[in-house]
N, C-alpha and C. Protein backbone atom coordinates (compact mmCIF):
# COMPACT_ATOMS: atom_id res chain seq x y z
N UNK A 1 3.51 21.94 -53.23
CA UNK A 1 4.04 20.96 -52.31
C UNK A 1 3.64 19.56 -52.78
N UNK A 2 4.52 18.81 -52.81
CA UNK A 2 4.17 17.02 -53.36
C UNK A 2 3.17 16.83 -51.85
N UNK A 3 2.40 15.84 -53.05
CA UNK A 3 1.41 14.82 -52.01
C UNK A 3 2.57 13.88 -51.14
N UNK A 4 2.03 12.92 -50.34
CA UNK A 4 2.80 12.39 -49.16
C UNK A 4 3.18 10.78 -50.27
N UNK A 5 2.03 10.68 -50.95
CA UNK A 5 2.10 9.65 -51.67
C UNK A 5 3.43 10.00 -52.67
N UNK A 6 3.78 10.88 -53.03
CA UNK A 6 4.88 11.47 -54.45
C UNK A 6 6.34 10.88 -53.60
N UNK A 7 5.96 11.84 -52.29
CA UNK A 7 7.53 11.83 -51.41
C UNK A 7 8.03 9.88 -50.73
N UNK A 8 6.66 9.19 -50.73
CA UNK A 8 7.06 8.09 -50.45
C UNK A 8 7.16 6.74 -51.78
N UNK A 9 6.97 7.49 -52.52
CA UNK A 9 7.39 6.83 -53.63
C UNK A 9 8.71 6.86 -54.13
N UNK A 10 9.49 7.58 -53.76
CA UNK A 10 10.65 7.89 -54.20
C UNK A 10 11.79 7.16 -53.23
N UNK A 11 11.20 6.66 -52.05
CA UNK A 11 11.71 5.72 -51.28
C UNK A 11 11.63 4.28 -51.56
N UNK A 12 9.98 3.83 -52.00
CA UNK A 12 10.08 3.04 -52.63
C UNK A 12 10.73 2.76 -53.66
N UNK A 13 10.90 3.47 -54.95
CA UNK A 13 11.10 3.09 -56.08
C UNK A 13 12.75 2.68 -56.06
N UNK A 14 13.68 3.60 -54.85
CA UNK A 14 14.91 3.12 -54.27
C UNK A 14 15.44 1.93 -53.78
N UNK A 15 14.33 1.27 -53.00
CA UNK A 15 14.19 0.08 -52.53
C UNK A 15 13.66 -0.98 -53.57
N UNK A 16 13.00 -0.74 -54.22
CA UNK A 16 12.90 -1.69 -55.82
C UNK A 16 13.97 -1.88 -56.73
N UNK A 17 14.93 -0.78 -56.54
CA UNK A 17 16.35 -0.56 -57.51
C UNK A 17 17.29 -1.60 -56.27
N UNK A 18 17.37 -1.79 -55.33
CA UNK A 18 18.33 -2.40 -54.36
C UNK A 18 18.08 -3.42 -54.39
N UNK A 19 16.82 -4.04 -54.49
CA UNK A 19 15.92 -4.82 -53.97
C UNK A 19 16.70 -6.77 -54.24
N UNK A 20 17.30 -6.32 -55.59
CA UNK A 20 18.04 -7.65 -55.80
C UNK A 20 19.87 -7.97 -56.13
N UNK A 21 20.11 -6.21 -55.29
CA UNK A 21 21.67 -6.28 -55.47
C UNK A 21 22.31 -6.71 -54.96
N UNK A 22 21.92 -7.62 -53.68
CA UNK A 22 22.60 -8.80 -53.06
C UNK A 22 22.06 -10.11 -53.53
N UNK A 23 22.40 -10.91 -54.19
CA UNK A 23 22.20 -12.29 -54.88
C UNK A 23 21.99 -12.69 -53.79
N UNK A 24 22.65 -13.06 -52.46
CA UNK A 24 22.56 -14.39 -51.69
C UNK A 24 21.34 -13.85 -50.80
N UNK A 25 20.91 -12.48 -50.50
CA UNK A 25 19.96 -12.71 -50.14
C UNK A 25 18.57 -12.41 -51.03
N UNK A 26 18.50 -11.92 -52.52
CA UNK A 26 17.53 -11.92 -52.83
C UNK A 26 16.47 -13.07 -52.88
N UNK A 27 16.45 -14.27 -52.73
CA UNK A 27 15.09 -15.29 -52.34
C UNK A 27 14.61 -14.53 -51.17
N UNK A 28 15.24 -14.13 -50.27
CA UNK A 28 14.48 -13.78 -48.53
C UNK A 28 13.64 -12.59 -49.08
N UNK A 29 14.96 -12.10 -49.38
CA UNK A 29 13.86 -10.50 -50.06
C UNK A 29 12.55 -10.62 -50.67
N UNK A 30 12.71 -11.30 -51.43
CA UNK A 30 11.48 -11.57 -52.67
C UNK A 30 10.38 -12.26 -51.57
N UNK A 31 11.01 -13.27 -50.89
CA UNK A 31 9.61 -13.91 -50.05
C UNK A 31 9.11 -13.08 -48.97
N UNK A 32 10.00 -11.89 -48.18
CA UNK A 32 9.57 -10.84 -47.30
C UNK A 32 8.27 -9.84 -48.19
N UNK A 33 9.14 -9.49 -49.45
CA UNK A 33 8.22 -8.75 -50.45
C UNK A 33 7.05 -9.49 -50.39
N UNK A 34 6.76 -10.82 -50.88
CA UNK A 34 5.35 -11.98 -51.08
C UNK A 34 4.31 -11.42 -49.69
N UNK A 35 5.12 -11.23 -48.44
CA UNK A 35 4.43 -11.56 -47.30
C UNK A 35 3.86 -9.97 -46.36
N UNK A 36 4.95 -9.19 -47.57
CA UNK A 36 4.23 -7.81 -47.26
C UNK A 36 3.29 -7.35 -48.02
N UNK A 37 2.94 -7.82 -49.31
CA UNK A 37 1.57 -7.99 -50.11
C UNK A 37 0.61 -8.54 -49.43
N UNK A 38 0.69 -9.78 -48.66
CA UNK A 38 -0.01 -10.32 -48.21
C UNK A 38 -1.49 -9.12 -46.94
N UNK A 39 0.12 -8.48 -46.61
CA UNK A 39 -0.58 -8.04 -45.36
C UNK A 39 -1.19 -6.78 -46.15
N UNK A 40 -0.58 -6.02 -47.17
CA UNK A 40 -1.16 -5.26 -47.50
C UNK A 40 -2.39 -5.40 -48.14
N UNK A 41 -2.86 -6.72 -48.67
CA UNK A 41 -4.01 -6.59 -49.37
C UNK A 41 -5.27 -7.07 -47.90
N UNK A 42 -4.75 -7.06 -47.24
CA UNK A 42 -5.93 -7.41 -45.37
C UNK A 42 -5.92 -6.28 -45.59
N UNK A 43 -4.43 -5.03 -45.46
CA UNK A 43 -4.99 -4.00 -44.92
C UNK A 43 -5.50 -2.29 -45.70
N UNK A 44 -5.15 -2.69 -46.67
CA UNK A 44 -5.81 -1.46 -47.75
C UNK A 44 -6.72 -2.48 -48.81
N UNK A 45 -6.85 -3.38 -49.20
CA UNK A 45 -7.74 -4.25 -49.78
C UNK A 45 -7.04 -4.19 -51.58
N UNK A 46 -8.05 -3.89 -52.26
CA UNK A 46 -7.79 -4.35 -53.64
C UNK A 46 -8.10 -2.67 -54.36
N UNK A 47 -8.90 -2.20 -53.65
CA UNK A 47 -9.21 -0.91 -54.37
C UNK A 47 -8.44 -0.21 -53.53
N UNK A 48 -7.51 0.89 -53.80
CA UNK A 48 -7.12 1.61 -52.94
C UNK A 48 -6.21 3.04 -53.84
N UNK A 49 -5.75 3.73 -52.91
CA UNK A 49 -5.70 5.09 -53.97
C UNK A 49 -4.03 4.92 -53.47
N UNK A 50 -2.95 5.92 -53.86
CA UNK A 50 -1.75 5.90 -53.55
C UNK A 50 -1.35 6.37 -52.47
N UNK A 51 -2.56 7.77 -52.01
CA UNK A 51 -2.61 8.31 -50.54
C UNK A 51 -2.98 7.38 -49.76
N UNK A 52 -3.85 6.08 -49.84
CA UNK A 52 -4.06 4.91 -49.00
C UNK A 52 -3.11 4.61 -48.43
N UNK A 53 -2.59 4.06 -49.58
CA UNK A 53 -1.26 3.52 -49.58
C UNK A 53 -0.04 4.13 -48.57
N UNK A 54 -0.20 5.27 -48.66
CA UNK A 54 0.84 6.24 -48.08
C UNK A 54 0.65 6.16 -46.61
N UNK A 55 -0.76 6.23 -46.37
CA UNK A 55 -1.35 6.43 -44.66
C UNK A 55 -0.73 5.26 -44.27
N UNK A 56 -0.25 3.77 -45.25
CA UNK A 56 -0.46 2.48 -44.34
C UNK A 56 0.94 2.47 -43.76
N UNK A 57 1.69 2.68 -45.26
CA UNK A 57 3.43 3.03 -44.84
C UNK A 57 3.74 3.52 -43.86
N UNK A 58 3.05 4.43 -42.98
CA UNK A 58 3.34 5.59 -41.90
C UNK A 58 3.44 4.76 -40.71
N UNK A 59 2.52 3.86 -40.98
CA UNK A 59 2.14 2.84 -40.12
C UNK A 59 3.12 1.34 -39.89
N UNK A 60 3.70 0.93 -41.07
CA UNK A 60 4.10 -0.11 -41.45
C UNK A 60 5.58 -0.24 -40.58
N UNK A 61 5.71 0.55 -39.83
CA UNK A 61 6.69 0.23 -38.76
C UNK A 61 6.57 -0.67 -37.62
N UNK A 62 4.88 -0.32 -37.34
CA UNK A 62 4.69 -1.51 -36.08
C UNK A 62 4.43 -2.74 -36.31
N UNK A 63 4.52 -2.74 -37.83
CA UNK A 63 4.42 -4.82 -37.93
C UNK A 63 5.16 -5.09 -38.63
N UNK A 64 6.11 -4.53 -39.48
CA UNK A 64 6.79 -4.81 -40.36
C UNK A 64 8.10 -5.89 -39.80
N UNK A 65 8.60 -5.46 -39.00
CA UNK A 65 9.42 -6.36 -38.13
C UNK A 65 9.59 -7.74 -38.08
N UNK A 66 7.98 -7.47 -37.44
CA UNK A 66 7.46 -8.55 -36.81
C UNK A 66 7.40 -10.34 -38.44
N UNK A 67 6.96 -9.32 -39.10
CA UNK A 67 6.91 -9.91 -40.82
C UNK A 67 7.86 -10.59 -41.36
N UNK A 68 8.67 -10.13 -41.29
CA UNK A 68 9.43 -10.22 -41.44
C UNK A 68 11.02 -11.45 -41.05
N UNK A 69 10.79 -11.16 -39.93
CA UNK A 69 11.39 -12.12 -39.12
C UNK A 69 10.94 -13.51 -38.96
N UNK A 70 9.64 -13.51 -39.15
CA UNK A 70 8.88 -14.95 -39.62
C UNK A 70 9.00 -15.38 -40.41
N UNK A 71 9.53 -14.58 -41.78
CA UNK A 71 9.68 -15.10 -43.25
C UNK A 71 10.96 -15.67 -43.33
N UNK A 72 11.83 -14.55 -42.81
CA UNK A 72 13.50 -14.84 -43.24
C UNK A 72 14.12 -15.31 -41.84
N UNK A 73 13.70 -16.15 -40.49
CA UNK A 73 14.43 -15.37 -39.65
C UNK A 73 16.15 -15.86 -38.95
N UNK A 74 16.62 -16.36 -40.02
CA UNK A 74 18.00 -16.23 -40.11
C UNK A 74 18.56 -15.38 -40.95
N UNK A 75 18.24 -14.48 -41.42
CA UNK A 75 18.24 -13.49 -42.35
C UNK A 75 17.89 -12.21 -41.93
N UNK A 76 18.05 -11.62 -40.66
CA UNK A 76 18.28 -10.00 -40.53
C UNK A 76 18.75 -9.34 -41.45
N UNK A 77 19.77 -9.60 -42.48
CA UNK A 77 19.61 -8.98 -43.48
C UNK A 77 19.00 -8.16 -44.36
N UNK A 78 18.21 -9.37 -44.28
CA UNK A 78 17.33 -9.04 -45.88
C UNK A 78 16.48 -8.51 -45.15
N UNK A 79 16.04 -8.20 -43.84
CA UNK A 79 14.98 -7.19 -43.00
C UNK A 79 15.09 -5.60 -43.65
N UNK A 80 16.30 -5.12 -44.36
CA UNK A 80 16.11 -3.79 -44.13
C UNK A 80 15.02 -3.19 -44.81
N UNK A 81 14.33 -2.43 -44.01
CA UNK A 81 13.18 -1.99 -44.44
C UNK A 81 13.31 -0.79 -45.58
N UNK A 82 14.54 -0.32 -45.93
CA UNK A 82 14.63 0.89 -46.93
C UNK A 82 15.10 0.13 -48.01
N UNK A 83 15.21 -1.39 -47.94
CA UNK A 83 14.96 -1.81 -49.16
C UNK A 83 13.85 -3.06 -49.67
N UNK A 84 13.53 -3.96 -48.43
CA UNK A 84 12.62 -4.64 -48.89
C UNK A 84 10.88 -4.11 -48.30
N UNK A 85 11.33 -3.51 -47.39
CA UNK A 85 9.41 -3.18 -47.43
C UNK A 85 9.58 -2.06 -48.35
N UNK A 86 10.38 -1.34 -48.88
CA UNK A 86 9.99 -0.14 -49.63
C UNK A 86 9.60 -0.82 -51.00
N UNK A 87 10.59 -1.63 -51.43
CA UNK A 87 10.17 -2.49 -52.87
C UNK A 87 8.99 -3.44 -52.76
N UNK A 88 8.40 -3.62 -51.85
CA UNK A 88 7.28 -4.27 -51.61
C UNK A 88 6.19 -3.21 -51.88
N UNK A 89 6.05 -1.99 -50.96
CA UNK A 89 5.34 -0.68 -51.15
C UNK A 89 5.17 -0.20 -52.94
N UNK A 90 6.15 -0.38 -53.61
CA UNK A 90 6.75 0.38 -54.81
C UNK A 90 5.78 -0.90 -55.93
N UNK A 91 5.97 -2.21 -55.39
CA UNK A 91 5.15 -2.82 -56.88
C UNK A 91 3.81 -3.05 -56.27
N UNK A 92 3.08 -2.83 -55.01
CA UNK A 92 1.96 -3.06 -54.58
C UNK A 92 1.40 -1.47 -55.09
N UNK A 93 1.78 -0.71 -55.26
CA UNK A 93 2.30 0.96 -55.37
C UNK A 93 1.18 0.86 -57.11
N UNK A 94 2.25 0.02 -57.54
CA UNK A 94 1.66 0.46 -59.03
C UNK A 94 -0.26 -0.18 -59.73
N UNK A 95 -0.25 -1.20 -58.65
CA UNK A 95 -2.37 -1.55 -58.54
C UNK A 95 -2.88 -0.74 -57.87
N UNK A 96 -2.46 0.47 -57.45
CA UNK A 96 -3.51 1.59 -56.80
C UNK A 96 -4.29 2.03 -57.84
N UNK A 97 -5.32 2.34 -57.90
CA UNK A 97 -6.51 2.84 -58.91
C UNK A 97 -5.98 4.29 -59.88
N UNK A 98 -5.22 5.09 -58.96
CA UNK A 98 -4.33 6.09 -59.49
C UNK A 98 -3.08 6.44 -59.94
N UNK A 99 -2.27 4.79 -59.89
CA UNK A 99 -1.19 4.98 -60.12
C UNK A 99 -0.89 5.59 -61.48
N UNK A 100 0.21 6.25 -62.11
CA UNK A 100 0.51 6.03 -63.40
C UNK A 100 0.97 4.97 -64.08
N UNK A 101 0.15 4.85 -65.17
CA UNK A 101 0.30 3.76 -66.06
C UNK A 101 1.62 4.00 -67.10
């Protein structure tokens, strides 16, 4: 059975492939991405494993929104979370201590 970390990577790495296939909104995207690093390094820190990572995602529904809408917020758009918090998840994804190199 895949770890939880395997199965949510594959969401991410989807949302990293989308992440700039709308031109007019990729700046929002990219600065939503900036501001979900942000929060991720408060909330798993600098050392962290990919299962970390995975527990926070589970989580990342009750603020993600909120994040969001502060960054872009004429831009509901660029909110969707199956492509910009996942591509946010997916390159914060690859400084986990275990990622593959």
């Amino acid at each position: 059975m895949a770890e939880p970390s395997e199965v949510a990577a594959f969401s991410w790495e989807d949302g990293l492939r989308r992440l700039d296939a709308d031109a007019a909104l990729a700046p929002a995207r990219h600065g939503i991405v900036e501001a979900v690093h942000d929060e991720l390094r408060r909330r798993v820190g600098h050392d962290f494993s990919r299962d970390d990572l995975a527990r926070e995602y589970t989580q990342a529904g009750e603020w993600y929104l909120d994040l969001a809408s502060r960054v872009a917020p004429r831009l509901p758009a660029a909110w969707e979370p199956a492509i910009t918090l996942d591509a946010a998840f997916a390159l914060y994804g690859r400084r986990a201590r275990d990622a593959r190199r």
